[in-house]
PDB file of N, CA and C in Angstrom:
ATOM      1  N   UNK A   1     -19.763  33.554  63.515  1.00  0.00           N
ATOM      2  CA  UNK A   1     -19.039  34.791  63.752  1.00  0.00           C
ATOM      3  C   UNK A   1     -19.191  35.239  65.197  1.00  0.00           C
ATOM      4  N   UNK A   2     -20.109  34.687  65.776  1.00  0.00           N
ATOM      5  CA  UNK A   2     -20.293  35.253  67.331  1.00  0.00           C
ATOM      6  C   UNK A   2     -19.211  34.737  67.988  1.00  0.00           C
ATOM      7  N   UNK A   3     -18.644  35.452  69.056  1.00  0.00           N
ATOM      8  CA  UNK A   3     -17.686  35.119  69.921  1.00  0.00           C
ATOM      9  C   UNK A   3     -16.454  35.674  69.470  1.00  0.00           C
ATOM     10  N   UNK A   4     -15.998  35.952  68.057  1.00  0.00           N
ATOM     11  CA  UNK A   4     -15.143  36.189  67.755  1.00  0.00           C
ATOM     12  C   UNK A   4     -14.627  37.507  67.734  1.00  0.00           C
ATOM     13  N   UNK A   5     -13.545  38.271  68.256  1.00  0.00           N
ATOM     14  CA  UNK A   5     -13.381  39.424  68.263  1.00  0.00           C
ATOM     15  C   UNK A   5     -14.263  40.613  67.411  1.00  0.00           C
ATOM     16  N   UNK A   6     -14.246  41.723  67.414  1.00  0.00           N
ATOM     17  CA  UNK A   6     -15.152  42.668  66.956  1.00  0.00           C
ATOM     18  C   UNK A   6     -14.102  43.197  65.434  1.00  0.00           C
ATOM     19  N   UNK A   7     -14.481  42.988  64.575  1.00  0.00           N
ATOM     20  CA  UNK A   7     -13.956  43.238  63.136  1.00  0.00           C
ATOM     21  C   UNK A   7     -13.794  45.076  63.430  1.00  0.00           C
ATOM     22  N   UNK A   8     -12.208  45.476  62.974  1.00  0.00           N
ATOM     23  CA  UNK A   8     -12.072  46.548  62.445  1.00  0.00           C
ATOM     24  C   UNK A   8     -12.600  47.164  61.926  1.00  0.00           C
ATOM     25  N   UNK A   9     -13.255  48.573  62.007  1.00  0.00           N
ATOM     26  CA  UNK A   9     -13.906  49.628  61.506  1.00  0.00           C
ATOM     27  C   UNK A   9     -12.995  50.192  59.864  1.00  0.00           C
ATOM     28  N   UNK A  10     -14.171  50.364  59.397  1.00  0.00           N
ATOM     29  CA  UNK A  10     -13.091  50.146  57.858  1.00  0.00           C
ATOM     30  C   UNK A  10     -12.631  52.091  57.811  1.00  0.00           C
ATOM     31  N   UNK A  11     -12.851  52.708  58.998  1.00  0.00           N
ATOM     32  CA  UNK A  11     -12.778  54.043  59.133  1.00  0.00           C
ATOM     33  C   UNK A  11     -11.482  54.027  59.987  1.00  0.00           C
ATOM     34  N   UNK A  12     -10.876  53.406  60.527  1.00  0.00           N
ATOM     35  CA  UNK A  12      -9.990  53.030  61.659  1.00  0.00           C
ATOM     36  C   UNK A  12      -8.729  52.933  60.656  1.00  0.00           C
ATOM     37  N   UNK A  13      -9.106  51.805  59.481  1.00  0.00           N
ATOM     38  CA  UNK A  13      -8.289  51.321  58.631  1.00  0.00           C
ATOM     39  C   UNK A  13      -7.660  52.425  57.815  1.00  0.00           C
ATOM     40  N   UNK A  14      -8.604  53.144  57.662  1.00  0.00           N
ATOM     41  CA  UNK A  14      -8.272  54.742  56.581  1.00  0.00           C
ATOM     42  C   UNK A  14      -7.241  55.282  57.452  1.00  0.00           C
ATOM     43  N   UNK A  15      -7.663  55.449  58.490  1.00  0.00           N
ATOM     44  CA  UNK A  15      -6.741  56.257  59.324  1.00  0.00           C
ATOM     45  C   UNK A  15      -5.572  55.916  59.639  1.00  0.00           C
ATOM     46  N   UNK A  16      -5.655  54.902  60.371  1.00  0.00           N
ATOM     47  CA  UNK A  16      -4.250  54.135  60.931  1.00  0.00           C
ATOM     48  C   UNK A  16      -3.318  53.698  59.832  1.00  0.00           C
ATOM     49  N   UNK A  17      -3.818  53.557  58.618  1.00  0.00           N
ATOM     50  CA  UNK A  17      -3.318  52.625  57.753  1.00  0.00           C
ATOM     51  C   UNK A  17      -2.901  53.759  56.320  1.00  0.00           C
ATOM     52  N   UNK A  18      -3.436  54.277  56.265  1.00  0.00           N
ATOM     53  CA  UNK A  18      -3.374  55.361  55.175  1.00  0.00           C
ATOM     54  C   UNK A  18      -3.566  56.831  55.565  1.00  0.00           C
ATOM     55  N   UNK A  19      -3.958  57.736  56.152  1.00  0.00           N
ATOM     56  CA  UNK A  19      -4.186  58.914  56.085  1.00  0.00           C
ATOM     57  C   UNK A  19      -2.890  59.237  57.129  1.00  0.00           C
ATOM     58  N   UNK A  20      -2.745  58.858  58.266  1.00  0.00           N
ATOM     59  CA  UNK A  20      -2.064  59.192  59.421  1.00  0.00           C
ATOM     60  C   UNK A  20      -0.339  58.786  58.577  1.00  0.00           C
ATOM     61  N   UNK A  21      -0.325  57.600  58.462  1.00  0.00           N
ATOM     62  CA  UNK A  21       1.110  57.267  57.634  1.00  0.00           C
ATOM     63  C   UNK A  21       1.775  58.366  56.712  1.00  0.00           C
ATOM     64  N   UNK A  22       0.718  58.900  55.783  1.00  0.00           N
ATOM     65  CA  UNK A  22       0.529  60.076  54.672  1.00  0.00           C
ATOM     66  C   UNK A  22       1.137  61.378  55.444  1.00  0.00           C
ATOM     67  N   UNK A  23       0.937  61.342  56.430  1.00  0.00           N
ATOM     68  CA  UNK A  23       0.860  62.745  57.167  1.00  0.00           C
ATOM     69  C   UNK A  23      -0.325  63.459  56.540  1.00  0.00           C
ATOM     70  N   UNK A  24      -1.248  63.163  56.518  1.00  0.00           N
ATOM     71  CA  UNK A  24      -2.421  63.693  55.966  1.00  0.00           C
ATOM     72  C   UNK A  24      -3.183  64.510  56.837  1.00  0.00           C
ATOM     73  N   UNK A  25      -3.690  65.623  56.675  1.00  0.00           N
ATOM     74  CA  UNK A  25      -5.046  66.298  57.815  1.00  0.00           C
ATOM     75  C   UNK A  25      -6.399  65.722  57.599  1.00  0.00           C
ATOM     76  N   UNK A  26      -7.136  65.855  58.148  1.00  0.00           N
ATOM     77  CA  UNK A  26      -8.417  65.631  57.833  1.00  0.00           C
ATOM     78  C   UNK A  26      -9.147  66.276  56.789  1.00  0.00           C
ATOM     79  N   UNK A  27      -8.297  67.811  56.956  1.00  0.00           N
ATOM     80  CA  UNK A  27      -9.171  68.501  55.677  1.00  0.00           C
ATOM     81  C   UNK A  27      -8.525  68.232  54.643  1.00  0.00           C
ATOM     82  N   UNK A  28      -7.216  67.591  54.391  1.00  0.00           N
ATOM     83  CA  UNK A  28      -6.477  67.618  53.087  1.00  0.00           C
ATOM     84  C   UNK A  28      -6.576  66.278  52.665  1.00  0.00           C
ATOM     85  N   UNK A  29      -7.787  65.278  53.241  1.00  0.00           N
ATOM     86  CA  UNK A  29      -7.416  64.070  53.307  1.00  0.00           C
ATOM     87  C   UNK A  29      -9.420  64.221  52.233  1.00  0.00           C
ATOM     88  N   UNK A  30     -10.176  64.822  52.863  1.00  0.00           N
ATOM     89  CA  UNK A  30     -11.509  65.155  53.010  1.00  0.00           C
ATOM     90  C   UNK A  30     -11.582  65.799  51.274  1.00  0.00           C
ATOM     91  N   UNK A  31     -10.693  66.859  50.806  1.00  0.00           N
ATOM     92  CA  UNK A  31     -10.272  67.365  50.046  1.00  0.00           C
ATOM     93  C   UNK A  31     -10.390  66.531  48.705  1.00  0.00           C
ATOM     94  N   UNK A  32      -9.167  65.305  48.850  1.00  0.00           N
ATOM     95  CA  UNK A  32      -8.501  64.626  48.093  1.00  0.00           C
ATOM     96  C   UNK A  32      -9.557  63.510  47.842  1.00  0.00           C
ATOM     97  N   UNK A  33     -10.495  63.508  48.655  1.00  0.00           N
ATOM     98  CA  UNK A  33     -12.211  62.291  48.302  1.00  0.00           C
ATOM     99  C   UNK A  33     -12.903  63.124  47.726  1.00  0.00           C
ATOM    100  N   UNK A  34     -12.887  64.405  47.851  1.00  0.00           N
ATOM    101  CA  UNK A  34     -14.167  65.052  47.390  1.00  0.00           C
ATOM    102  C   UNK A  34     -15.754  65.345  48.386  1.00  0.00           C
ATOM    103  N   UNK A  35     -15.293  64.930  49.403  1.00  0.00           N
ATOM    104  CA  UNK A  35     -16.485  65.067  50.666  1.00  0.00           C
ATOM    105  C   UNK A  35     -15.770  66.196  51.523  1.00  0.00           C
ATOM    106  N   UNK A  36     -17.013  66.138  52.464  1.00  0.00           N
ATOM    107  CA  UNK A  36     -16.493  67.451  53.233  1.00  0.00           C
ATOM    108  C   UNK A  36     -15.764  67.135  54.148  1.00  0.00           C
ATOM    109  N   UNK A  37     -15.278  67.540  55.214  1.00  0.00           N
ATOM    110  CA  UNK A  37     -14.714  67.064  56.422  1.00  0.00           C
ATOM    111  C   UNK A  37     -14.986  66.557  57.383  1.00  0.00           C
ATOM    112  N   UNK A  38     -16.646  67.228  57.526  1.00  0.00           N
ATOM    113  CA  UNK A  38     -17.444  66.305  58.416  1.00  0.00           C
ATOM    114  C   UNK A  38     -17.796  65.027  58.237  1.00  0.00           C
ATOM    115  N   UNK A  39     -17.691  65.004  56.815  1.00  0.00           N
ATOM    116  CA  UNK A  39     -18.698  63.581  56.497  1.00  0.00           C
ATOM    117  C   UNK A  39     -17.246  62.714  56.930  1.00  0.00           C
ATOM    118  N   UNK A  40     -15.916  63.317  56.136  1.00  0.00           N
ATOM    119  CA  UNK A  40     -14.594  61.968  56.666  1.00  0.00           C
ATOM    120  C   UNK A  40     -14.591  61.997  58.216  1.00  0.00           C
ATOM    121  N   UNK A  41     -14.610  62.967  58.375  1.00  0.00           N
ATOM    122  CA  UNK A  41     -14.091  62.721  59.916  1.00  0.00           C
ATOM    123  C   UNK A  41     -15.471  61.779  60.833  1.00  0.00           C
ATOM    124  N   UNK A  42     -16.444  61.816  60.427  1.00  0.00           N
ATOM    125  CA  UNK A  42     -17.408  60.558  61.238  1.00  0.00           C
ATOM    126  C   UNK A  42     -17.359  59.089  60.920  1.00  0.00           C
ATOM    127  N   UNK A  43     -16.354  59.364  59.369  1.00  0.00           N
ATOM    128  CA  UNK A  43     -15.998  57.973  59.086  1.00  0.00           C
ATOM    129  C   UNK A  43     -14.851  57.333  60.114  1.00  0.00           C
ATOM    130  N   UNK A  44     -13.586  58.320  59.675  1.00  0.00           N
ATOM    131  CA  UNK A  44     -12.726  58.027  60.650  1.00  0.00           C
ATOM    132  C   UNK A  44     -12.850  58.424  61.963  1.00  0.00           C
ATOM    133  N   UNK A  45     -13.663  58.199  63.101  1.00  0.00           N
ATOM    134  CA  UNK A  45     -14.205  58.301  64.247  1.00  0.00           C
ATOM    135  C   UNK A  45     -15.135  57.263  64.587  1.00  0.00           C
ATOM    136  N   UNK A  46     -15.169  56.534  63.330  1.00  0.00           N
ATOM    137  CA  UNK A  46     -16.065  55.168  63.465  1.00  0.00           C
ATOM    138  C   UNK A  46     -17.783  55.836  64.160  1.00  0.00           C
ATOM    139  N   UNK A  47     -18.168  56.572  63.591  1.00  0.00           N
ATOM    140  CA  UNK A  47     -19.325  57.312  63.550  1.00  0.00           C
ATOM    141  C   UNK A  47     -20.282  57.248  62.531  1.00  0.00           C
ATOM    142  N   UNK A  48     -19.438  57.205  61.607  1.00  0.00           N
ATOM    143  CA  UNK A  48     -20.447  56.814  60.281  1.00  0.00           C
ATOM    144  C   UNK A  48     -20.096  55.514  59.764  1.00  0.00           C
ATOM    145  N   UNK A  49     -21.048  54.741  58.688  1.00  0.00           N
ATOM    146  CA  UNK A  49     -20.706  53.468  58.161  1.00  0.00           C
ATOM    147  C   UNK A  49     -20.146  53.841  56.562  1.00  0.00           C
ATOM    148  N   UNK A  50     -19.081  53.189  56.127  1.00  0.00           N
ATOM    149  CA  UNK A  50     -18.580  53.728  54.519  1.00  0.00           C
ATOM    150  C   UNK A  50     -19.786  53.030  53.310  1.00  0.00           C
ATOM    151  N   UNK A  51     -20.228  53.902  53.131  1.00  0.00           N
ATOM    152  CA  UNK A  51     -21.582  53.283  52.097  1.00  0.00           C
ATOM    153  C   UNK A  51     -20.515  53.170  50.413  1.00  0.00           C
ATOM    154  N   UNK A  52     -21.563  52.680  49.383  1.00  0.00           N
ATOM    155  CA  UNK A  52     -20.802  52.347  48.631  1.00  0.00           C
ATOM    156  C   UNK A  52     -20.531  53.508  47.672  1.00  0.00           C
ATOM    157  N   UNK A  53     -20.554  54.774  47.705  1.00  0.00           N
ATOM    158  CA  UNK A  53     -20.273  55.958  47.031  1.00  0.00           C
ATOM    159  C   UNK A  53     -18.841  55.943  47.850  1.00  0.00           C
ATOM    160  N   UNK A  54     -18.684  55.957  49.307  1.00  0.00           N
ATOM    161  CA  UNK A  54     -17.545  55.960  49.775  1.00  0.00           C
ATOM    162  C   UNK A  54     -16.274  55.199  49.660  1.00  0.00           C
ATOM    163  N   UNK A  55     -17.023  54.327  49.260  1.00  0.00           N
ATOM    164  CA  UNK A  55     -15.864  52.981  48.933  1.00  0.00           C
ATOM    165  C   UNK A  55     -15.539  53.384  47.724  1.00  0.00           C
ATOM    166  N   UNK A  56     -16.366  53.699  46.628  1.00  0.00           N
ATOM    167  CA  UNK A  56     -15.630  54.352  45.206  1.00  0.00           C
ATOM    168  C   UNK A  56     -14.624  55.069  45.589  1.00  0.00           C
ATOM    169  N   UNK A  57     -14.685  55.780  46.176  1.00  0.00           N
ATOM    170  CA  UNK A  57     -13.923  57.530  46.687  1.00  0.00           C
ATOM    171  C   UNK A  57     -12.816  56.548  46.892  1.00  0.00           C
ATOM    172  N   UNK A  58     -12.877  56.043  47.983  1.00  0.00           N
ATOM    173  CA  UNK A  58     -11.396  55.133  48.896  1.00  0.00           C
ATOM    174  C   UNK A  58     -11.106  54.635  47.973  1.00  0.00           C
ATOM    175  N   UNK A  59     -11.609  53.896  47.427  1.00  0.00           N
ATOM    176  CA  UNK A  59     -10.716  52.784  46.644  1.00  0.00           C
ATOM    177  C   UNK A  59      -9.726  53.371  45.311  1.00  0.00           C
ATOM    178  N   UNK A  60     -10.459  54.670  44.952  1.00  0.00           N
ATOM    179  CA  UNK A  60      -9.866  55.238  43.903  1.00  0.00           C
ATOM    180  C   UNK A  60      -8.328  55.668  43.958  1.00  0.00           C
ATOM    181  N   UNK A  61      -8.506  56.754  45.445  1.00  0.00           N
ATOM    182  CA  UNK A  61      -7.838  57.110  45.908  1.00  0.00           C
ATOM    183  C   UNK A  61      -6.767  56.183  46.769  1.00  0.00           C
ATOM    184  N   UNK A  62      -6.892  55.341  46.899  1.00  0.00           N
ATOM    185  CA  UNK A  62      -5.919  54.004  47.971  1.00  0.00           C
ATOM    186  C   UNK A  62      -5.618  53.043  46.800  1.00  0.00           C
ATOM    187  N   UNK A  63      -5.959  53.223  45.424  1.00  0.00           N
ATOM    188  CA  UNK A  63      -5.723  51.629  44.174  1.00  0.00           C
ATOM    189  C   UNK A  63      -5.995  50.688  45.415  1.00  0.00           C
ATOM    190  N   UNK A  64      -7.547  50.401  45.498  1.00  0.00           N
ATOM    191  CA  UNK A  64      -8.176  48.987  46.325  1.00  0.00           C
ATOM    192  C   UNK A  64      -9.167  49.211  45.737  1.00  0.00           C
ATOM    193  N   UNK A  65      -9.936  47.905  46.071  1.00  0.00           N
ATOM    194  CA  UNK A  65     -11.110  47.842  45.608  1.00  0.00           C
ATOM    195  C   UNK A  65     -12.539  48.559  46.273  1.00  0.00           C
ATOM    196  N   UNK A  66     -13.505  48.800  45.845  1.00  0.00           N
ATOM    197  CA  UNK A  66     -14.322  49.207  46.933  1.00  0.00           C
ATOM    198  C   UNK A  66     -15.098  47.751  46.923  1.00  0.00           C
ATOM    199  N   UNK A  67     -14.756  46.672  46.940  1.00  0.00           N
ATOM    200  CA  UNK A  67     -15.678  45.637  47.774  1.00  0.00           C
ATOM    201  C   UNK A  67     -15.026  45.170  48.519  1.00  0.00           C
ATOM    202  N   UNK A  68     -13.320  45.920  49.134  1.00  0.00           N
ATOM    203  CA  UNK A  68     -12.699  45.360  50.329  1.00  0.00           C
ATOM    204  C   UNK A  68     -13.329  46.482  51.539  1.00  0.00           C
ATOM    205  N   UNK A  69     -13.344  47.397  50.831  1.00  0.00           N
ATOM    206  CA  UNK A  69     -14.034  48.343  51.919  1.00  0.00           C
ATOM    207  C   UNK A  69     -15.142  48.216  52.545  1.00  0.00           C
ATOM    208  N   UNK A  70     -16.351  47.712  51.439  1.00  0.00           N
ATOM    209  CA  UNK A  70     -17.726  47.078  51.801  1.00  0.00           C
ATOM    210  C   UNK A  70     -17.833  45.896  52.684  1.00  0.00           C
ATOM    211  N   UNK A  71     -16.724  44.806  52.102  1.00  0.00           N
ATOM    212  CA  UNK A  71     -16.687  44.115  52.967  1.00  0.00           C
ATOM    213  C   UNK A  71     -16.074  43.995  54.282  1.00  0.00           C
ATOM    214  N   UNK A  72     -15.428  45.441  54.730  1.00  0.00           N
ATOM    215  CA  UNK A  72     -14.830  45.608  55.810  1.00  0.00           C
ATOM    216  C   UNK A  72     -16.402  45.895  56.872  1.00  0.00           C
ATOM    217  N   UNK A  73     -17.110  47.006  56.077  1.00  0.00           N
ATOM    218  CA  UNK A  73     -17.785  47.220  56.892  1.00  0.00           C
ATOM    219  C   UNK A  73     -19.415  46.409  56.796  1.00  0.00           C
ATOM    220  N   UNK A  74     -19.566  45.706  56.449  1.00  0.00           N
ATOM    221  CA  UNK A  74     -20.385  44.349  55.981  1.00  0.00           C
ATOM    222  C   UNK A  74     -20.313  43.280  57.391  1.00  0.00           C
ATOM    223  N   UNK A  75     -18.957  43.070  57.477  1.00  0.00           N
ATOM    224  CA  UNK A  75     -18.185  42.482  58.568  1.00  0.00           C
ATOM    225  C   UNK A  75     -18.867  42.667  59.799  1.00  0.00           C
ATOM    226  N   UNK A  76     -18.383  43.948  60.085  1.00  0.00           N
ATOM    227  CA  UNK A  76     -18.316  44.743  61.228  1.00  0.00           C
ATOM    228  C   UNK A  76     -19.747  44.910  61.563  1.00  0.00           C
ATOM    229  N   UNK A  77     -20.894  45.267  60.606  1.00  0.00           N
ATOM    230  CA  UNK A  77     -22.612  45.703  60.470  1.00  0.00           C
ATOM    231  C   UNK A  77     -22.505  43.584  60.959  1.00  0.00           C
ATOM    232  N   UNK A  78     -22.504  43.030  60.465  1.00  0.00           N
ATOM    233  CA  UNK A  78     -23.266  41.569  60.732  1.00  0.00           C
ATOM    234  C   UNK A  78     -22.941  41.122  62.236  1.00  0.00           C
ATOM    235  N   UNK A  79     -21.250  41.781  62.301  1.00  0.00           N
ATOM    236  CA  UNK A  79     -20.890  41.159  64.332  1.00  0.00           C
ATOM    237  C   UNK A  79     -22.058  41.884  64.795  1.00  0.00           C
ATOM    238  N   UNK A  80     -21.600  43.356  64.444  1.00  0.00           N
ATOM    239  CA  UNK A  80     -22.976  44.132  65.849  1.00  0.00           C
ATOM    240  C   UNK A  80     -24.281  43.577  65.818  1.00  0.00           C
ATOM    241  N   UNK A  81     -24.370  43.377  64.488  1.00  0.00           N
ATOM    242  CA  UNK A  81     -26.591  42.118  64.595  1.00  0.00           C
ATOM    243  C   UNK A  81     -26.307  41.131  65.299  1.00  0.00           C
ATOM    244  N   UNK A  82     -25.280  40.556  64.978  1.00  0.00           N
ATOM    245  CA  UNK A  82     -25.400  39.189  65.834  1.00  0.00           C
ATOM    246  C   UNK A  82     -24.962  39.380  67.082  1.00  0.00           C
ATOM    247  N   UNK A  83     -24.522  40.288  67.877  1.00  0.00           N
ATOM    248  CA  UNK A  83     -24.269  40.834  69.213  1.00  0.00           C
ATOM    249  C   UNK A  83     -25.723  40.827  69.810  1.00  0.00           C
ATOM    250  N   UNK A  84     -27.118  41.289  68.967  1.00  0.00           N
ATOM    251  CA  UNK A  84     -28.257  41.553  69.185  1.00  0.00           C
ATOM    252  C   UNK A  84     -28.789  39.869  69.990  1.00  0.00           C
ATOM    253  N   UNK A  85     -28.474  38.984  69.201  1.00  0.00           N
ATOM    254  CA  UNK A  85     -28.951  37.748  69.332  1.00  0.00           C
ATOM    255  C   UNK A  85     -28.351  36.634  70.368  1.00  0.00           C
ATOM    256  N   UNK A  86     -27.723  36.688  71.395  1.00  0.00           N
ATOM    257  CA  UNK A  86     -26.475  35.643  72.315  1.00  0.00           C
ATOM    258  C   UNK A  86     -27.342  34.598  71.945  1.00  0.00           C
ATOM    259  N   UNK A  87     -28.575  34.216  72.132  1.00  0.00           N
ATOM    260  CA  UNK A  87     -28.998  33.352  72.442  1.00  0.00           C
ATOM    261  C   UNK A  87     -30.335  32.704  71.247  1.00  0.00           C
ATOM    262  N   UNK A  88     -29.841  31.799  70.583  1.00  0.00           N
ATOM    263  CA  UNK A  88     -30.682  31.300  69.634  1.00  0.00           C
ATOM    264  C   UNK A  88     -31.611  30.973  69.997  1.00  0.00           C
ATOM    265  N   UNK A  89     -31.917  30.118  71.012  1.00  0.00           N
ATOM    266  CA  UNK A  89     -33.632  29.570  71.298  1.00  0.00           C
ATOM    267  C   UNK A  89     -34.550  30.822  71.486  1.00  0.00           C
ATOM    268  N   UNK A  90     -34.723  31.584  71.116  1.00  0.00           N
ATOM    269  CA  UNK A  90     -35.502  32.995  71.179  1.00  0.00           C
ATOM    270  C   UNK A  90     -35.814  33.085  70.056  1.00  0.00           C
ATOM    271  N   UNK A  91     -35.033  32.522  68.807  1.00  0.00           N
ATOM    272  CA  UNK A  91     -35.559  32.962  67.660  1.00  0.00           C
ATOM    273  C   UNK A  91     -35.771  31.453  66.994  1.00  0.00           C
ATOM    274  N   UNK A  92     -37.547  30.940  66.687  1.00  0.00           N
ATOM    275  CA  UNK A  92     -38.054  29.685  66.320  1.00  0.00           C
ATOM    276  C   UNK A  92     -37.044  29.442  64.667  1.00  0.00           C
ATOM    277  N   UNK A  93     -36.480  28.644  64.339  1.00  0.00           N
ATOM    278  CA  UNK A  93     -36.410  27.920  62.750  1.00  0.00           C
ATOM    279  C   UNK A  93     -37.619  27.640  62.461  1.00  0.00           C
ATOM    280  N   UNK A  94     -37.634  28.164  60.901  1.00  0.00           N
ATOM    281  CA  UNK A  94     -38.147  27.595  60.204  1.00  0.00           C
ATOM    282  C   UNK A  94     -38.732  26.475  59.761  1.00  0.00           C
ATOM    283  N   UNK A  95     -37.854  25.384  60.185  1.00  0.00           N
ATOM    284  CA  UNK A  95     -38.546  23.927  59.760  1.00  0.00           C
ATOM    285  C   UNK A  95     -38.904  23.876  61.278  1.00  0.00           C
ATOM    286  N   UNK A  96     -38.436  23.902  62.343  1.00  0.00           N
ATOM    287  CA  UNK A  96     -39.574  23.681  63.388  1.00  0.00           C
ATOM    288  C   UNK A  96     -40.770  24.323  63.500  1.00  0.00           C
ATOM    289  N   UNK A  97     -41.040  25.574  62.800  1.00  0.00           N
ATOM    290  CA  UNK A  97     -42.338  26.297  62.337  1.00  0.00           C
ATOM    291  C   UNK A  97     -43.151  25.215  61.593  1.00  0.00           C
ATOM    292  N   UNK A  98     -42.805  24.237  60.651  1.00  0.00           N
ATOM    293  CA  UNK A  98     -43.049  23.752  59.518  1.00  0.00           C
ATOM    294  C   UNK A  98     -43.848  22.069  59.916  1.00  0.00           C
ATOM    295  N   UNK A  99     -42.869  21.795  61.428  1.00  0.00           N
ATOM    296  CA  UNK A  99     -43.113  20.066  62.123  1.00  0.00           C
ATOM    297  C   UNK A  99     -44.166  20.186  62.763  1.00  0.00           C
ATOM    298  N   UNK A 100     -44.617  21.558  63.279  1.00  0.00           N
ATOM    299  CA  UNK A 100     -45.472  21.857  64.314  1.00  0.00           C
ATOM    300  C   UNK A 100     -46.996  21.662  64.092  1.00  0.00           C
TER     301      UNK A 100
END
């Protein structure tokens, strides 16, 4: 997965893809999940990560699943770790732990 563009924010997706299309507000959007406004709006601001209470909410509300949502942001959580790492020889394998 390294090198490869940075995976869509599954908060980006709400927005661009469903709430904004809707003509939706934030508070009438916030409303219609059952959370407050703050909590949507750090989602859609790519501020917060959609945990899996959130993905229920979305998915209910969008007929999707919430393990497309999880796995949106699953995605996105594993690029940024592996952003942590460019360079493998820093971190020993296991079986060379094992030859030694």
């Amino acid at each position: 997965m390294n090198g490869t563009r940075k995976p869509t924010h599954p908060g980006e997706v709400l927005r661009e893809d469903i709430i904004n299309p809707l003509g939706l507000t934030v508070t009438e959007a916030a409303k219609d999940l059952g959370v407050t406004r703050k909590t949507l709006s750090a989602l859609l601001n790519c501020k917060a990560s959609v945990s899996p209470v959130m993905a229920v909410r979305i998915s209910i509300a969008t007929d999707t699943t919430p393990e497309s949502w999880l796995f949106m942001q699953t995605k996105l959580d594993l690029w940024n770790a592996q952003q942590k790492f460019p360079k493998r020889n820093k971190i020993k394998e296991f079986v060379e732990l094992a030859n030694a």
